[in-house]
N, C-alpha and C. Protein backbone atom coordinates (compact mmCIF):
# COMPACT_ATOMS: atom_id res chain seq x y z
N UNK A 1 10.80 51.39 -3.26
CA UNK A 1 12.12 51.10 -2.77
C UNK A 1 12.42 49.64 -3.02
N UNK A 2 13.55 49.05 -3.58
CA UNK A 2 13.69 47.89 -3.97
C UNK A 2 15.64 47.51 -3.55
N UNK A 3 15.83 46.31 -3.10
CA UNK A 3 16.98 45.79 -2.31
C UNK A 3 17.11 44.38 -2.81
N UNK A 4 18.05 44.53 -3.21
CA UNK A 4 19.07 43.22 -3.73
C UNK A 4 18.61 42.43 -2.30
N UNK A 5 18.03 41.14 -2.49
CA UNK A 5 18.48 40.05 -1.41
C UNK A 5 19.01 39.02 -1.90
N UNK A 6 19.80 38.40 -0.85
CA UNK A 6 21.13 38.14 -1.04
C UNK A 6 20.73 35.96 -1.40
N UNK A 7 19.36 36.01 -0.62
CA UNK A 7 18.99 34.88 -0.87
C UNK A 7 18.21 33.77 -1.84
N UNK A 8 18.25 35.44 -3.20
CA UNK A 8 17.61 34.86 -4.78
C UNK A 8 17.94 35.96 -5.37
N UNK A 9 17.53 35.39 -6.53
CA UNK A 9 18.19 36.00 -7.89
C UNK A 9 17.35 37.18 -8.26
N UNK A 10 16.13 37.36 -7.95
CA UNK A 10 14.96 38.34 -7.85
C UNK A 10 15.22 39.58 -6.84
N UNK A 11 14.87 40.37 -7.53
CA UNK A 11 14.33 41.65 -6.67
C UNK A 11 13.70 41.94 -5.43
N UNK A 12 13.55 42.24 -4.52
CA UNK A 12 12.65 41.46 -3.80
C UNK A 12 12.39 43.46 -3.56
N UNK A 13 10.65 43.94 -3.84
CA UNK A 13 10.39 44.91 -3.56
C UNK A 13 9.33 44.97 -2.14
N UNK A 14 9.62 45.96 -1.48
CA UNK A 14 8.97 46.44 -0.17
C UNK A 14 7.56 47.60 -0.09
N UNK A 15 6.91 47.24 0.27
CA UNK A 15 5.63 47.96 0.53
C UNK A 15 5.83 49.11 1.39
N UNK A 16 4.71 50.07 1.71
CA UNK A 16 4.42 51.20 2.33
C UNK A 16 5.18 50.51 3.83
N UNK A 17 4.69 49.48 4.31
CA UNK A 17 4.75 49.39 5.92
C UNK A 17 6.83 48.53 5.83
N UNK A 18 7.01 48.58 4.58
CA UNK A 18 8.50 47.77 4.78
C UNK A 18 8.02 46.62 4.86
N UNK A 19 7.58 46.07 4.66
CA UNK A 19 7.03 44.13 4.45
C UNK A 19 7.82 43.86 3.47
N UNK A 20 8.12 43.07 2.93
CA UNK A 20 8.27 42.25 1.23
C UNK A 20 7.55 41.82 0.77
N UNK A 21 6.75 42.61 -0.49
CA UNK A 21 6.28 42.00 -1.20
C UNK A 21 6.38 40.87 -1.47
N UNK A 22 5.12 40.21 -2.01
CA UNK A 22 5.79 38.43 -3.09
C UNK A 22 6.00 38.72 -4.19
N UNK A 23 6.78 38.20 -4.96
CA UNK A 23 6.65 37.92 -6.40
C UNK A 23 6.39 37.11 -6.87
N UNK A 24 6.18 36.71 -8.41
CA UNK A 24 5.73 35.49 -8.90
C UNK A 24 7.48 34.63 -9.81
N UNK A 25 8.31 35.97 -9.86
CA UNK A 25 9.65 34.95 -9.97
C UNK A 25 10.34 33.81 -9.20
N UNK A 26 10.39 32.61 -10.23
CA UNK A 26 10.95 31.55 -9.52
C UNK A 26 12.53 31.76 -8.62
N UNK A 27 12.84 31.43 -7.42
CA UNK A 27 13.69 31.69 -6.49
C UNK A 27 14.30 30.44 -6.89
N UNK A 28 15.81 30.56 -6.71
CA UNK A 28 16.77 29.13 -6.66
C UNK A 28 16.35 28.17 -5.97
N UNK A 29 15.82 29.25 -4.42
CA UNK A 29 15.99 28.43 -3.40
C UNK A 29 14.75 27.34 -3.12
N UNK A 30 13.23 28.03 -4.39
CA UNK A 30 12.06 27.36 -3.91
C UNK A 30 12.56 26.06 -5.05
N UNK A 31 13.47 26.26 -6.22
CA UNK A 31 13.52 24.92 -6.68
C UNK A 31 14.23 23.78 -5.88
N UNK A 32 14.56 24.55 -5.20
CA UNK A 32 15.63 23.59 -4.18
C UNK A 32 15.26 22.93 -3.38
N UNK A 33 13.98 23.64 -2.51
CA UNK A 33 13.14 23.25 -1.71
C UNK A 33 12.05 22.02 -2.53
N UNK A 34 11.59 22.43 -3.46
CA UNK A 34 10.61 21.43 -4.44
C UNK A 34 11.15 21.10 -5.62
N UNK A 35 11.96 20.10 -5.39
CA UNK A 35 12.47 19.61 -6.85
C UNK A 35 11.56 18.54 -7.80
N UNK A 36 9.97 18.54 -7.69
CA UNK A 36 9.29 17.87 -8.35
C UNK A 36 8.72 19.46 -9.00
N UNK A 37 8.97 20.66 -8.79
CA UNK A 37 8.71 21.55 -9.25
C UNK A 37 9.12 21.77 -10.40
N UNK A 38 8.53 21.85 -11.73
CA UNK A 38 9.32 22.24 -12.94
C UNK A 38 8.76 23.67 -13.28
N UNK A 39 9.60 24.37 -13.21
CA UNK A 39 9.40 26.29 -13.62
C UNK A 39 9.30 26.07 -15.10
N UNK A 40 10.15 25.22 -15.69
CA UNK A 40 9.07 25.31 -17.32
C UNK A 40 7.94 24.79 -18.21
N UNK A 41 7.70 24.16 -16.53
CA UNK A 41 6.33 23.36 -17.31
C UNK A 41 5.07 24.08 -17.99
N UNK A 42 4.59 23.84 -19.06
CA UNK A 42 3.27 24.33 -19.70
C UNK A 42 2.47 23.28 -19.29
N UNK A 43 1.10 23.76 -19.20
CA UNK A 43 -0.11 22.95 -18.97
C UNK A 43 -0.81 22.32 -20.16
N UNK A 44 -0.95 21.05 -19.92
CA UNK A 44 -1.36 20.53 -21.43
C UNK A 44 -2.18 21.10 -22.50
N UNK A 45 -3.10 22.04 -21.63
CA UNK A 45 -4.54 22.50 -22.42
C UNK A 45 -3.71 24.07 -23.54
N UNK A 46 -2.66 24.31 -22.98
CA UNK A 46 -1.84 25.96 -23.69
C UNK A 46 -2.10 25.32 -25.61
N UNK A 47 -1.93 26.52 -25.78
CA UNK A 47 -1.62 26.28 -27.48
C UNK A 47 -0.14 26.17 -27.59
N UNK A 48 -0.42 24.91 -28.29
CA UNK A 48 1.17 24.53 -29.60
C UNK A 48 0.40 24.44 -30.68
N UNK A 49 1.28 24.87 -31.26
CA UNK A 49 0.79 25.36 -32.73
C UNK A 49 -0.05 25.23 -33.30
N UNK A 50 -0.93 26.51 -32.23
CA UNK A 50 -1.90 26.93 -33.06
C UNK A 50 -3.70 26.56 -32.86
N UNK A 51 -3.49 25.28 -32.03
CA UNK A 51 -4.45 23.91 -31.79
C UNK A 51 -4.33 24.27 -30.47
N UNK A 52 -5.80 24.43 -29.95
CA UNK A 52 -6.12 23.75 -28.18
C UNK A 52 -6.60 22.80 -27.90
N UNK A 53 -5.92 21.88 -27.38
CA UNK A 53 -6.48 20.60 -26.90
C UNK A 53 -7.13 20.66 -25.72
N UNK A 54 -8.54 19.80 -26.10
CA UNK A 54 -9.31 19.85 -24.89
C UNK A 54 -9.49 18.74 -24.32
N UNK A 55 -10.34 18.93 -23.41
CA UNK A 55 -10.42 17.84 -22.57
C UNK A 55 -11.34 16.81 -22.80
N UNK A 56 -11.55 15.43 -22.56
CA UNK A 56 -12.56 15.10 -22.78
C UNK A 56 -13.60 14.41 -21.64
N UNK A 57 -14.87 14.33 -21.59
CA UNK A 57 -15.84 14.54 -20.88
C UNK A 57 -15.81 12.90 -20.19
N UNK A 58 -16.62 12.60 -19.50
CA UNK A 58 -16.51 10.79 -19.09
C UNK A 58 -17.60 10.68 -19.95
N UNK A 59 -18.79 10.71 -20.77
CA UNK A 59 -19.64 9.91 -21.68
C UNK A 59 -18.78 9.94 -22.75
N UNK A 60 -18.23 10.48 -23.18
CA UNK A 60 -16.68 10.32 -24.30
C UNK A 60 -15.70 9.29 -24.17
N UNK A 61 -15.05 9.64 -23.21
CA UNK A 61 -14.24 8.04 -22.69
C UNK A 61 -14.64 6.84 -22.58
N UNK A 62 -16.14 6.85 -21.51
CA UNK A 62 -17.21 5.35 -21.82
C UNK A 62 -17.37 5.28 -22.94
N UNK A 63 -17.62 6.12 -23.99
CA UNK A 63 -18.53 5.27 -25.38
C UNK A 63 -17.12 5.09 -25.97
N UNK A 64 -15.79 5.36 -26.00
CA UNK A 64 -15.03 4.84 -26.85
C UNK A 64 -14.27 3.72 -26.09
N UNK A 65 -14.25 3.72 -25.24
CA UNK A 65 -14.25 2.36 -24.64
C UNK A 65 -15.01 0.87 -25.06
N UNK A 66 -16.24 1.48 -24.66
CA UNK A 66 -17.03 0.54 -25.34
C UNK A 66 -17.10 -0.34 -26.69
N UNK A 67 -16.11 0.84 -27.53
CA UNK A 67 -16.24 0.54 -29.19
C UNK A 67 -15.19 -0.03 -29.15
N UNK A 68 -14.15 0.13 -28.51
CA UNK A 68 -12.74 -0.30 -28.51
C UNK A 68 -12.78 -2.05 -28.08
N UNK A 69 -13.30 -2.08 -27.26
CA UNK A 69 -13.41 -3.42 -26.44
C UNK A 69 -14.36 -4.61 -27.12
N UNK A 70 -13.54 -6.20 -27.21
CA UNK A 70 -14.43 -7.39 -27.85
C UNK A 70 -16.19 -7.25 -27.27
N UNK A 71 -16.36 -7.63 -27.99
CA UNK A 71 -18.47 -7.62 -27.83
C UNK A 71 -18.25 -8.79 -26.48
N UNK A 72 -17.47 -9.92 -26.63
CA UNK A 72 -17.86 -10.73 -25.41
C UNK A 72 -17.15 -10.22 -24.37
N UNK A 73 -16.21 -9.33 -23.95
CA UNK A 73 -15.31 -9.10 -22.75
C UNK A 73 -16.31 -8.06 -21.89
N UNK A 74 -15.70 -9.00 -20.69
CA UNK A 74 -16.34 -8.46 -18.95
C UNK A 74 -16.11 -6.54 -19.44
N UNK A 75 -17.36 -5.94 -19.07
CA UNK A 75 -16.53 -4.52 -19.11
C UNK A 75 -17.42 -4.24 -17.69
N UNK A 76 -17.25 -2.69 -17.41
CA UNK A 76 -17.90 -1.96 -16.42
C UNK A 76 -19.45 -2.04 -16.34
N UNK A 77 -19.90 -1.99 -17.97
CA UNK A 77 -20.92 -1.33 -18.30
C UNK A 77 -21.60 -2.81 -18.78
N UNK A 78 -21.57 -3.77 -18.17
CA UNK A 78 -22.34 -5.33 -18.34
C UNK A 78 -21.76 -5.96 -17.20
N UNK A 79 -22.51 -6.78 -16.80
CA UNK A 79 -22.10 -7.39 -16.15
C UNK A 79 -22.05 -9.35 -16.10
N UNK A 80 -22.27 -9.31 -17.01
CA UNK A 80 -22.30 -11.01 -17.53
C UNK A 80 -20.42 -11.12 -17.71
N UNK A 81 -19.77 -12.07 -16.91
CA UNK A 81 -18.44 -12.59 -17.37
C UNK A 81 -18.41 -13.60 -16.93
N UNK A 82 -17.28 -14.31 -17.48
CA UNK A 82 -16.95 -15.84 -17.15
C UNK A 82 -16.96 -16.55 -15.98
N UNK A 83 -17.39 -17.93 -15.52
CA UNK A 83 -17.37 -18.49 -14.22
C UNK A 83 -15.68 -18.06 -13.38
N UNK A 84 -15.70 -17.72 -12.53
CA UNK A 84 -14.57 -17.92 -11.92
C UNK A 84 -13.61 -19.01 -11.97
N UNK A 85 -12.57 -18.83 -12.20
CA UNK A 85 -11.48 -19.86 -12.05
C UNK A 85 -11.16 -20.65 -10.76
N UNK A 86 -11.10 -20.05 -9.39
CA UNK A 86 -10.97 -20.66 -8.91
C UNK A 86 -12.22 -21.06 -7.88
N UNK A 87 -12.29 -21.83 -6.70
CA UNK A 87 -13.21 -22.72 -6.58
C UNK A 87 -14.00 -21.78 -5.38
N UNK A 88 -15.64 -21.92 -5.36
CA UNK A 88 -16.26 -21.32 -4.30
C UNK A 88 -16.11 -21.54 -2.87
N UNK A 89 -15.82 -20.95 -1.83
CA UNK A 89 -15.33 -20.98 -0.92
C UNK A 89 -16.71 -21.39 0.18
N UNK A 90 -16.74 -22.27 0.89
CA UNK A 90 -17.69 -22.53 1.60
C UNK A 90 -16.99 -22.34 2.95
N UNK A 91 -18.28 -22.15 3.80
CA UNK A 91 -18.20 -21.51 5.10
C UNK A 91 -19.28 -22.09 5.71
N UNK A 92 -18.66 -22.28 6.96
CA UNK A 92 -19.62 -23.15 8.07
C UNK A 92 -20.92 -22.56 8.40
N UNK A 93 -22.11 -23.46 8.14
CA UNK A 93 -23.32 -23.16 8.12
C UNK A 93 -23.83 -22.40 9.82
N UNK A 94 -22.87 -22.84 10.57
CA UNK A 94 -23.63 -22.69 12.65
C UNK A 94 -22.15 -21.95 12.65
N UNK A 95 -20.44 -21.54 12.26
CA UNK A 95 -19.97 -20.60 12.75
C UNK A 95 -19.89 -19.69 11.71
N UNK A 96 -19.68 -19.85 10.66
CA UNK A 96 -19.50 -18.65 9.62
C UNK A 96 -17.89 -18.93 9.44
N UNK A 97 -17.01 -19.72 9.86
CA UNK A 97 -15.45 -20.16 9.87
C UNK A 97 -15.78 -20.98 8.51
N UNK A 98 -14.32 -21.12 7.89
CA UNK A 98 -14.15 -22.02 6.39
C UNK A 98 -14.34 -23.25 7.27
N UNK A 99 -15.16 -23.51 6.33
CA UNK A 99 -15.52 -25.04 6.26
C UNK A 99 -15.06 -25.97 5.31
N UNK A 100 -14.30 -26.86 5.98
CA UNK A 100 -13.40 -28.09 4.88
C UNK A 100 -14.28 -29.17 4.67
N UNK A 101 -15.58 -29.42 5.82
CA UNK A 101 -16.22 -30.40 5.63
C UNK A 101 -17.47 -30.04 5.29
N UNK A 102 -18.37 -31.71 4.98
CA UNK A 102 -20.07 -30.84 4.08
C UNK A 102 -20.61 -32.44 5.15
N UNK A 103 -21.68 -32.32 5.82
CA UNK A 103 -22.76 -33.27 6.19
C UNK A 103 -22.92 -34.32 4.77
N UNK A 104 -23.02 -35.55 4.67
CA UNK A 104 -23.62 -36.25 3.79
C UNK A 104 -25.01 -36.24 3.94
N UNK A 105 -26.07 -36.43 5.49
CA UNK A 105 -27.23 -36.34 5.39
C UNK A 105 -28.08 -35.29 5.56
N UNK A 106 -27.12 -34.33 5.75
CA UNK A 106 -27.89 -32.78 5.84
C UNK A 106 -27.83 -32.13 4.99
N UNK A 107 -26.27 -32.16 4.47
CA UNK A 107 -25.58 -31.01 3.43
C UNK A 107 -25.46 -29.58 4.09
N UNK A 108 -25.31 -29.84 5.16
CA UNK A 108 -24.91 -28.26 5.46
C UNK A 108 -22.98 -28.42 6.05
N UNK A 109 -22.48 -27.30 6.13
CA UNK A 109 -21.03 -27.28 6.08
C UNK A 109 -21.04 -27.68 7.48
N UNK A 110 -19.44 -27.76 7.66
CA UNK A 110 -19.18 -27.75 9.11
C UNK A 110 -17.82 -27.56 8.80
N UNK A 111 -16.86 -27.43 10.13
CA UNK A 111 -15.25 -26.48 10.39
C UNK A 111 -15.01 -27.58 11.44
N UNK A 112 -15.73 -28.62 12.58
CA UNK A 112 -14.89 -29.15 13.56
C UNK A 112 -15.49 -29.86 13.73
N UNK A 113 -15.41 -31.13 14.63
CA UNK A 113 -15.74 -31.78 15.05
C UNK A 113 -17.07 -31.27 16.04
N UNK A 114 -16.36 -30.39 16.86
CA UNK A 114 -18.08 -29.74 17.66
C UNK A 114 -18.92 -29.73 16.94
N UNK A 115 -19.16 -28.95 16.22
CA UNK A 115 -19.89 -28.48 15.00
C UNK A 115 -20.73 -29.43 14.41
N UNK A 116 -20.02 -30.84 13.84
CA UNK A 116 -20.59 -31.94 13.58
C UNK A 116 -21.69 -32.46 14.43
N UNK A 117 -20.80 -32.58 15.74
CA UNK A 117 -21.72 -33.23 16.87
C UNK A 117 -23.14 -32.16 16.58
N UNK A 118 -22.65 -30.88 16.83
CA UNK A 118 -24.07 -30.01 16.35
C UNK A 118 -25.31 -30.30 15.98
N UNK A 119 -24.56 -30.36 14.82
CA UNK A 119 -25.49 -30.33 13.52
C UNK A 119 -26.12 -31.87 13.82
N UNK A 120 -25.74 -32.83 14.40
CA UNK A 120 -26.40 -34.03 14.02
C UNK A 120 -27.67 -33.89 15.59
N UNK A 121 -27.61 -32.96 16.11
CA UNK A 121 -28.71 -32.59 17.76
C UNK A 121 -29.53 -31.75 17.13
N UNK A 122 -29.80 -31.13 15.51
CA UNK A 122 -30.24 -30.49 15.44
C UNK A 122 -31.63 -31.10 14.65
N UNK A 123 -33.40 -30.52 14.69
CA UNK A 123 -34.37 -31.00 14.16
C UNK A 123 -34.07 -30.72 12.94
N UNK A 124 -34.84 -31.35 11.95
CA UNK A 124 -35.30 -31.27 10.00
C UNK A 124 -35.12 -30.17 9.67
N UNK A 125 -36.39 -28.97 11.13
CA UNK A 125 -36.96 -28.19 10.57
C UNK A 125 -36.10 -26.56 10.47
N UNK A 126 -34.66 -27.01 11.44
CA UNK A 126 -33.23 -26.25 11.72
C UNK A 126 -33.04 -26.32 10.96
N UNK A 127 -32.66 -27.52 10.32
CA UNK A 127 -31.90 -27.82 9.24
C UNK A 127 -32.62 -27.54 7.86
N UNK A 128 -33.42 -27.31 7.75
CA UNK A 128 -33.74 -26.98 6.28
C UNK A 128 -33.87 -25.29 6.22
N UNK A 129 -33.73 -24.99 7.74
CA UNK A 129 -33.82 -23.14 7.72
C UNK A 129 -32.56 -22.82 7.59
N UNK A 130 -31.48 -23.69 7.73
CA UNK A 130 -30.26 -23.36 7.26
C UNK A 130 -29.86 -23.56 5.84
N UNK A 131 -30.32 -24.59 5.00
CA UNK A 131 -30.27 -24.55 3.95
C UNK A 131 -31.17 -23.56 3.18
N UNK A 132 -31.85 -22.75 3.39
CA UNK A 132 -32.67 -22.04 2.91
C UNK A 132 -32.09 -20.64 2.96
N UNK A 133 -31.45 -20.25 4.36
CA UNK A 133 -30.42 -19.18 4.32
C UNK A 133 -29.42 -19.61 3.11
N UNK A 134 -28.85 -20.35 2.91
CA UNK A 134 -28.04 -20.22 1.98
C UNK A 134 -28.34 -20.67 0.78
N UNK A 135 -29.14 -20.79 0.24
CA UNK A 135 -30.25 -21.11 -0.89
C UNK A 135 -29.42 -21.97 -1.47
N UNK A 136 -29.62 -22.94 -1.03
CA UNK A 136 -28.82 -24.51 -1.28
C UNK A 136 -30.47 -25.74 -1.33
N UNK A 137 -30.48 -26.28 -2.47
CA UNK A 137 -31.48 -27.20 -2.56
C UNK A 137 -31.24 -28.06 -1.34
N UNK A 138 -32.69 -28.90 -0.98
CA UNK A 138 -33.01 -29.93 0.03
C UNK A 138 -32.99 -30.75 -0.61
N UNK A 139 -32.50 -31.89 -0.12
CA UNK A 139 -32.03 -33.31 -0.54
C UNK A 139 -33.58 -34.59 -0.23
């Protein structure tokens, strides 16, 4: 048994219990609802003429990458590239806060004035376990 509905252009046929079937015809109303929906889209992999294009694998893409790209440029697959441009960021040795200032007789950072006072109450043997955390030569 099959009934014109009034709310698409399709047939819309009914089962044993009177349900509605689904169909797989596109409805006005679902383009209406999803307009990123294209009803004539083909999937890249279909045949045009004649040719299936396939896909290609990721050791395919890496190795032509690789061939594609200068012998000296930073890639994924090395990791040697150029010094950074801009400047290393130091951070206070006792808070872990940016540090604008550096000890002349310690060389360890500092962020404030507290900090200073700190560092100058502190023994050799502090102070060279802090330079050693941050693998910074002793003076």
């Amino acid at each position: 048994m099959t009934k014109r509905s009034s709310s698409s252009t399709s047939l819309v046929s009914k089962d044993d219990s009177g349900k509605p079937k689904k169909s797989r015809q596109t409805n006005i109303s679902d383009v209406q609802k999803f307009p990123f929906k294209n009803p004539e889209f083909q999937h890249s992999g279909t045949v045009k003429s004649g040719k299936k294009k396939g896909w290609k694998g990721l050791k395919q893409i890496s190795s032509s990458e690789r061939s594609q790209a200068p012998v000296d440029a930073p890639t994924y697959m090395n990791i040697e590239s150029p010094p950074p441009l801009k400047p290393v960021r130091k951070y206070s040795d006792i808070s872990g806060q940016l540090a604008k200032y550096t000890d002349p007789e310690t060389g360890l950072y500092y962020s404030s004035t507290e900090e200073y006072k700190q560092i100058k109450r502190l023994p050799t043997d502090i102070v060279q376990g802090y330079l050693t955390l941050r693998n910074a030569s002793t003076k």
